[in-house]
Protein backbone atom coordinates (compact mmCIF):
# COMPACT_ATOMS: atom_id res chain seq x y z
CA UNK A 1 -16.48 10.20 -3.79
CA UNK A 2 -15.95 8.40 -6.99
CA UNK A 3 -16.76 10.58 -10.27
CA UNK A 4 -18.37 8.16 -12.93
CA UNK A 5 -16.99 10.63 -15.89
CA UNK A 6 -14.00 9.57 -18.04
CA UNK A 7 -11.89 10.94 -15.19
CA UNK A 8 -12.33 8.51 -11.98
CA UNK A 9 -11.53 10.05 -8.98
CA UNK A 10 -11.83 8.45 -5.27
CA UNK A 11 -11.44 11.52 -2.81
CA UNK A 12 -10.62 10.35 1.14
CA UNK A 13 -9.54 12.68 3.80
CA UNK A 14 -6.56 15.09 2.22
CA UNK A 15 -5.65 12.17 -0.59
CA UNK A 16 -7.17 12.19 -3.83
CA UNK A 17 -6.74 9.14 -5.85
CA UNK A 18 -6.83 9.94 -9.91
CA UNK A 19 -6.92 6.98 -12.15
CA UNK A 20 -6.08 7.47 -16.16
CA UNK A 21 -7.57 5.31 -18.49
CA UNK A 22 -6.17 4.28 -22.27
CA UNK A 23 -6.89 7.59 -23.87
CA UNK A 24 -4.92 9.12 -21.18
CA UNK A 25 -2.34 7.61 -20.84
CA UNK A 26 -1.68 8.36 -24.91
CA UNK A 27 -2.71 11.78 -24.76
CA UNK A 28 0.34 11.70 -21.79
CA UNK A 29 3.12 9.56 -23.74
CA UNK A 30 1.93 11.40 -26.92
CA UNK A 31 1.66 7.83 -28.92
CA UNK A 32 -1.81 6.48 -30.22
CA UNK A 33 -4.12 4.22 -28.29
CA UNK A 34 -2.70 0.68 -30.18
CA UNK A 35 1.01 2.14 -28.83
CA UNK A 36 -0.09 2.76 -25.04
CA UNK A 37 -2.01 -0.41 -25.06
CA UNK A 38 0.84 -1.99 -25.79
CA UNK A 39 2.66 -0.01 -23.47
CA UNK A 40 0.22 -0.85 -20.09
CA UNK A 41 0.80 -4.70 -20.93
CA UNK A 42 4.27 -4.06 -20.46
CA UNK A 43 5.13 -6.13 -16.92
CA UNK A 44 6.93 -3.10 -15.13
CA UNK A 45 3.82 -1.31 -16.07
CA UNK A 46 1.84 -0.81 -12.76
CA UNK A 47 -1.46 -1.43 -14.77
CA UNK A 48 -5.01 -1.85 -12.60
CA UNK A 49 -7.49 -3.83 -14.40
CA UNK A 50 -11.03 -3.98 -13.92
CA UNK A 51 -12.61 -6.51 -16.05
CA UNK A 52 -11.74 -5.37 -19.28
CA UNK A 53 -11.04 -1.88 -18.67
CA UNK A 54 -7.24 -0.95 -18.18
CA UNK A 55 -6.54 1.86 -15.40
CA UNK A 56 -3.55 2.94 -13.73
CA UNK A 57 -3.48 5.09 -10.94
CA UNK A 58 -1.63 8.88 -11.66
CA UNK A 59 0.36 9.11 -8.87
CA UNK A 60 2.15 5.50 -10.51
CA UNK A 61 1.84 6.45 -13.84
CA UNK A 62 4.01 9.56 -12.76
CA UNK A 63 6.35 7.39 -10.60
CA UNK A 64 6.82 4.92 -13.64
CA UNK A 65 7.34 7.20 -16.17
CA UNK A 66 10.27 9.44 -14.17
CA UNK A 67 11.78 5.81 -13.87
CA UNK A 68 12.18 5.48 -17.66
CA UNK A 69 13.56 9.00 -18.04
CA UNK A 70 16.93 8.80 -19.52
């Protein structure tokens, strides 16, 4: 099932796929939109992109952010 709200979801079997767009991913970081931008054009970023639109899937955002914990 894909939800066409902000929130994108692809549901199959037991696995739900959640994909965070630009506002998310700042609203996560806690930096503005210009400073995640930035950040998902960063190469180690694992960044999906869909024409214009910039997603990144939750389950990699959370794998690539425990990476840069310090």
């Amino acid at each position: 099932m894909i939800d066409t709200n902000t929130n994108e979801t692809i549901t199959t079997e037991n696995n739900e796929l959640k994909f965070l767009n630009t506002e998310e991913v700042a609203a996560a970081l806690g930096c503005s939109l210009p400073t995640a931008r930035k950040i998902m054009r960063r190469p180690d970023f694992p960044l999906i992109r869909v024409g214009k639109n910039m997603r990144v899937s939750k389950s990699a955002f959370m794998k690539w952010a425990d990476s840069r914990r310090i």
